[in-house]
Structure formats: structure tokens, C-alpha cells
N, C-alpha and C. Protein backbone atom coordinates (compact mmCIF):
# COMPACT_ATOMS: atom_id res chain seq x y z
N UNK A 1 0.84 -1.19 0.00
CA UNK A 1 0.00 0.00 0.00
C UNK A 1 0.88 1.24 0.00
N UNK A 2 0.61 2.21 -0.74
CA UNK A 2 1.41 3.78 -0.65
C UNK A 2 0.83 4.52 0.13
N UNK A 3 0.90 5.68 0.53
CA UNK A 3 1.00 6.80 2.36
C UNK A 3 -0.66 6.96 1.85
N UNK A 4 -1.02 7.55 0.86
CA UNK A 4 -2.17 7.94 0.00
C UNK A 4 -3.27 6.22 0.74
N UNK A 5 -3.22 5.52 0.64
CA UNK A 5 -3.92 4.35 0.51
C UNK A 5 -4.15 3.93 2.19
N UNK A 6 -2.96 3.91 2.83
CA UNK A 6 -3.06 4.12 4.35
C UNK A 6 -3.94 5.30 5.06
N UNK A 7 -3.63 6.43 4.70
CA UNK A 7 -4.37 7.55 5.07
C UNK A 7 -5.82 7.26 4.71
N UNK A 8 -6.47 7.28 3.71
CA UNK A 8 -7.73 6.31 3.23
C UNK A 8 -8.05 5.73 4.45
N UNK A 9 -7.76 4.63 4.19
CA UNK A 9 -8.05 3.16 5.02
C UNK A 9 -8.43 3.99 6.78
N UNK A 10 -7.20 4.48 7.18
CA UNK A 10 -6.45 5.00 8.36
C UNK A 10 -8.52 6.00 8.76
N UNK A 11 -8.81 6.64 7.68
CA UNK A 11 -9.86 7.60 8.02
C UNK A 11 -11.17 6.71 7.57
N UNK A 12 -11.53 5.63 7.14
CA UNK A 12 -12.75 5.07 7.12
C UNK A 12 -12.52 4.43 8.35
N UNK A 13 -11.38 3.65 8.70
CA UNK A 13 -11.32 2.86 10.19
C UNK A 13 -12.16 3.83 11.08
N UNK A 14 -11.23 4.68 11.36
CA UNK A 14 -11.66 5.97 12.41
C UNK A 14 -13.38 5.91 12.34
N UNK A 15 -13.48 6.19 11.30
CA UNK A 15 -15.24 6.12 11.07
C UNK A 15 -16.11 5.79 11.46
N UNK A 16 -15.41 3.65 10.99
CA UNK A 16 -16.59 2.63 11.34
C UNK A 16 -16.56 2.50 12.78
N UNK A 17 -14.68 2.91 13.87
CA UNK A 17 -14.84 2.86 15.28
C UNK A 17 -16.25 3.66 16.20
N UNK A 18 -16.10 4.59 15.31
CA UNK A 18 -17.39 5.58 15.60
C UNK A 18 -18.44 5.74 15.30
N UNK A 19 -18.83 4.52 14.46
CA UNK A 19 -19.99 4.40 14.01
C UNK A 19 -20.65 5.85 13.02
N UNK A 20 -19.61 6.65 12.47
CA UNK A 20 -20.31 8.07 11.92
C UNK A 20 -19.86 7.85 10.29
N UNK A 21 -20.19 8.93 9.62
CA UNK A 21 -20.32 9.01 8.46
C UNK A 21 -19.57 9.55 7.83
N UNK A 22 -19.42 9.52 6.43
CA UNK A 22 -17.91 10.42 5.87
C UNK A 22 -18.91 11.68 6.47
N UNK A 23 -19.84 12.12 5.80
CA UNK A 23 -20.42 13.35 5.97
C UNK A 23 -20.46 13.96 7.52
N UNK A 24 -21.07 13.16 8.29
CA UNK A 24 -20.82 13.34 9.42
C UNK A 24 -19.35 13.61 10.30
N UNK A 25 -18.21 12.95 9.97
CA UNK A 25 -16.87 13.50 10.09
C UNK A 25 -16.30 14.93 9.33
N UNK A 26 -17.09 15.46 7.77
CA UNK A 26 -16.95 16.41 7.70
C UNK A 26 -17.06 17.44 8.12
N UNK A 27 -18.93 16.86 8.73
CA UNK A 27 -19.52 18.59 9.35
C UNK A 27 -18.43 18.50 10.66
N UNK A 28 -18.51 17.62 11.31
CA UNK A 28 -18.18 17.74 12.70
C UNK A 28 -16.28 18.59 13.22
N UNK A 29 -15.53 18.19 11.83
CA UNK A 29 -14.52 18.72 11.47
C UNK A 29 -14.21 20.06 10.93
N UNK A 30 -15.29 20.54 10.13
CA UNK A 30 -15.28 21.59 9.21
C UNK A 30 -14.37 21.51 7.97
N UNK A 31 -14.14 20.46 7.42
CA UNK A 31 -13.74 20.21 6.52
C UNK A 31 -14.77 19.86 5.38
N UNK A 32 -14.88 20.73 4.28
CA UNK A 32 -16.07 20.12 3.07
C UNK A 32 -16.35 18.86 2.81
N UNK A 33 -17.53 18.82 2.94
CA UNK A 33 -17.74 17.11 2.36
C UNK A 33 -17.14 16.89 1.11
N UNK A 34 -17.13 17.83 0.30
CA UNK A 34 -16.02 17.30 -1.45
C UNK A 34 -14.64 17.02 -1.07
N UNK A 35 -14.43 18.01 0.29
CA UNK A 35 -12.89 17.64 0.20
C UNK A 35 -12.19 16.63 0.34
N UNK A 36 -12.90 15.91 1.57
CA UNK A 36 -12.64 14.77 2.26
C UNK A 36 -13.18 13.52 1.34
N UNK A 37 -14.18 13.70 0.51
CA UNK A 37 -14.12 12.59 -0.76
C UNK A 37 -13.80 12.59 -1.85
N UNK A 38 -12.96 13.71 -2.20
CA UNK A 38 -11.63 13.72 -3.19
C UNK A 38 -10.53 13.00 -2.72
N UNK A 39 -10.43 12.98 -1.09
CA UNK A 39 -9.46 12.28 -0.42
C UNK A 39 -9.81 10.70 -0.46
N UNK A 40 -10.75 10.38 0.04
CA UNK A 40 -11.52 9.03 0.00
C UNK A 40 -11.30 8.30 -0.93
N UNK A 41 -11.49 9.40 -2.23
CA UNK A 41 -11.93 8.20 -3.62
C UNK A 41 -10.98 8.75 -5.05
N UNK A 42 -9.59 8.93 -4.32
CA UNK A 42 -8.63 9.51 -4.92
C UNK A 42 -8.84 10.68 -5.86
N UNK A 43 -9.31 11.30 -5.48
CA UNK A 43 -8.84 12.73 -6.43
C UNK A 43 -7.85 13.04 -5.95
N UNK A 44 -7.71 13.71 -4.50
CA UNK A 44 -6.67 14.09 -3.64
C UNK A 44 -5.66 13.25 -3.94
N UNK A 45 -4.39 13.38 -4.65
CA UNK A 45 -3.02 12.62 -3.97
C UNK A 45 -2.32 12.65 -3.34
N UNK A 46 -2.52 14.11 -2.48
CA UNK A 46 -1.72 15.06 -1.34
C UNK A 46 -2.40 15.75 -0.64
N UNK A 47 -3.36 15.02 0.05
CA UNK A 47 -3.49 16.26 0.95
C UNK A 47 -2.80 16.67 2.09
N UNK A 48 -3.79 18.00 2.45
CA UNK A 48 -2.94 18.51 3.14
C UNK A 48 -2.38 18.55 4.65
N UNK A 49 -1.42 18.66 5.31
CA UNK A 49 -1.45 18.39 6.92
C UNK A 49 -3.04 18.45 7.50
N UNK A 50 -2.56 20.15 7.30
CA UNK A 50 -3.64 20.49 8.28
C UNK A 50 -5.55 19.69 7.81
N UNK A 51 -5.83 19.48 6.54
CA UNK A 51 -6.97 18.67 6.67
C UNK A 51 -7.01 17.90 8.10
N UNK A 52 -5.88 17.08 7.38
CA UNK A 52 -5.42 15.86 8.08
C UNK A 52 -6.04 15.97 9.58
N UNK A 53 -5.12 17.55 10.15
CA UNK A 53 -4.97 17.76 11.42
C UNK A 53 -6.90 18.14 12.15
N UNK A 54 -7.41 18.72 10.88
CA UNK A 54 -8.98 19.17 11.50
C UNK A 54 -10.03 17.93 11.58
N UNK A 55 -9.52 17.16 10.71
CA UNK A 55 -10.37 15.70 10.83
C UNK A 55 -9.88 15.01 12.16
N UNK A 56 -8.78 14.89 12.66
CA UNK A 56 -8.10 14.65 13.75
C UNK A 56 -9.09 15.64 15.13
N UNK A 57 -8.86 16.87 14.82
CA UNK A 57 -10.02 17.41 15.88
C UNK A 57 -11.30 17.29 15.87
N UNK A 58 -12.30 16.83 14.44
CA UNK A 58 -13.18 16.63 14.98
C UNK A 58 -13.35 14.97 15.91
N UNK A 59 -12.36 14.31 15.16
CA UNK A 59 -12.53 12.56 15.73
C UNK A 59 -11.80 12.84 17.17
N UNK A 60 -11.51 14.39 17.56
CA UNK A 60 -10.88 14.17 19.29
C UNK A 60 -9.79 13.34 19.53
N UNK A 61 -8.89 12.91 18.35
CA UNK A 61 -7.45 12.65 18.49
C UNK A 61 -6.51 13.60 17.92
N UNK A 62 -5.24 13.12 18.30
CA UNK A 62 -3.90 14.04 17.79
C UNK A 62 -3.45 13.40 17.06
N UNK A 63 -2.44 14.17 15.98
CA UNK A 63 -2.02 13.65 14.85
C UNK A 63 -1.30 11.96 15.27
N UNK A 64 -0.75 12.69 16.52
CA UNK A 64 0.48 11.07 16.44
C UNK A 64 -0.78 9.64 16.45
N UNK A 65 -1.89 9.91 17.07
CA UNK A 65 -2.84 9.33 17.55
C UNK A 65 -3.52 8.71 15.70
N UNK A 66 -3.57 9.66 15.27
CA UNK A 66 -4.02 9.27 13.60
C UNK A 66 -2.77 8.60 13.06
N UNK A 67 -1.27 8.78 13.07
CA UNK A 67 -0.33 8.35 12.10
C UNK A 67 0.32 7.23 12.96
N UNK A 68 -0.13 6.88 14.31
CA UNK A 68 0.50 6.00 15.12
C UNK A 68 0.12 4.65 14.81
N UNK A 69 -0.10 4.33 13.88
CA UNK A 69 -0.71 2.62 13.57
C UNK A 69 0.53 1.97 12.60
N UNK A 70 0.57 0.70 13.15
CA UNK A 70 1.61 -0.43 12.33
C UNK A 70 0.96 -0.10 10.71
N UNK A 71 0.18 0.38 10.19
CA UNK A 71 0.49 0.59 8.66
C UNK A 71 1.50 1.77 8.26
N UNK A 72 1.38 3.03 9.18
CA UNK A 72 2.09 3.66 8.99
C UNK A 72 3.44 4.08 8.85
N UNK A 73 3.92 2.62 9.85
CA UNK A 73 5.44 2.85 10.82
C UNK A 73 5.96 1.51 9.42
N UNK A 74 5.17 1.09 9.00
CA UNK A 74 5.38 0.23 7.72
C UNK A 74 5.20 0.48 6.18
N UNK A 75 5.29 2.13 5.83
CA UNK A 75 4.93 2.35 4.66
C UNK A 75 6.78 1.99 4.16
N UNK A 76 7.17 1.96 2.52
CA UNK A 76 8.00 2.22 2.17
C UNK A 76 8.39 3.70 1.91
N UNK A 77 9.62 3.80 1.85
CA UNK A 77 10.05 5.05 1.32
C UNK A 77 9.37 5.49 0.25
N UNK A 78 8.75 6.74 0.08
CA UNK A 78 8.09 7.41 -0.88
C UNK A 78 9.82 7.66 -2.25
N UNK A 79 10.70 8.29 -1.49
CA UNK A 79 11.90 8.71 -2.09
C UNK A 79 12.47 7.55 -2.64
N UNK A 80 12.88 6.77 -3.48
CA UNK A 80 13.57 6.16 -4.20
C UNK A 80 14.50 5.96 -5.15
């Protein structure tokens, strides 16, 4: 899997733990519902920290808390 595909995965998990909705993680974040499913369903190939970081405040964790999972600490080098 590439960082793009983890991050994905990484934010529907979060989701189904919570039983809420993409939409529902948007409002609750303030992040657009288009934005976050450009991210979802690859438009996005980069997004950005801070998304990252406001979806993180509405789900009431911190970044390390979002990037702290064995997929992450297991991506390959992007640089090659």
C-alpha cells in the first residue's frame, strides 16, 4: 500500500470505530464534504497536513494518535 492508501483506510477505520459518516466527520470537522471525498476516492493525492490535522479534531485525536498505527510505521520510502 502507498501513504495515500493508508491515510484512506487509516480515516474510514476511524469512522466505522465511531460508528459516523464520511459526511458526518466532515460537518463535525469543518472540513467540506467534497474535500474529504476527493481524499476518499482519490482525487486528492496530497493532501494537506492540516486537513489531516482538522479531521483529527473533529474525531478528538492528535495527529500522532491518527499516524500511530503499524500501517504507517510500515509504509516504504516514498523517495527512491
Amino acid at each position: 500500500m502507498n501513504t495515500i492508501d493508508v491515510i484512506k483506510n487509516r480515516i474510514f477505520e476511524l469512522c466505522n470505530e465511531r460508528n459516523i459518516s464520511i459526511n458526518k466527520l466532515a460537518n463535525i470537522s469543518g472540513v467540506a464534504p467534497s474535500s474529504l471525498k476527493n481524499i476518499l476516492y482519490g482525487k486528492s493525492q496530497n493532501p494537506k497536513i492540516l486537513t489531516i490535522k482538522m479531521l483529527c479534531d473533529g474525531l478528538d485525536i492528535s495527529l500522532a494518535d491518527f499516524f500511530g498505527t503499524d500501517d504507517f510505521e510500515n509504509l516504504d520510502q516514498e523517495i527512491k
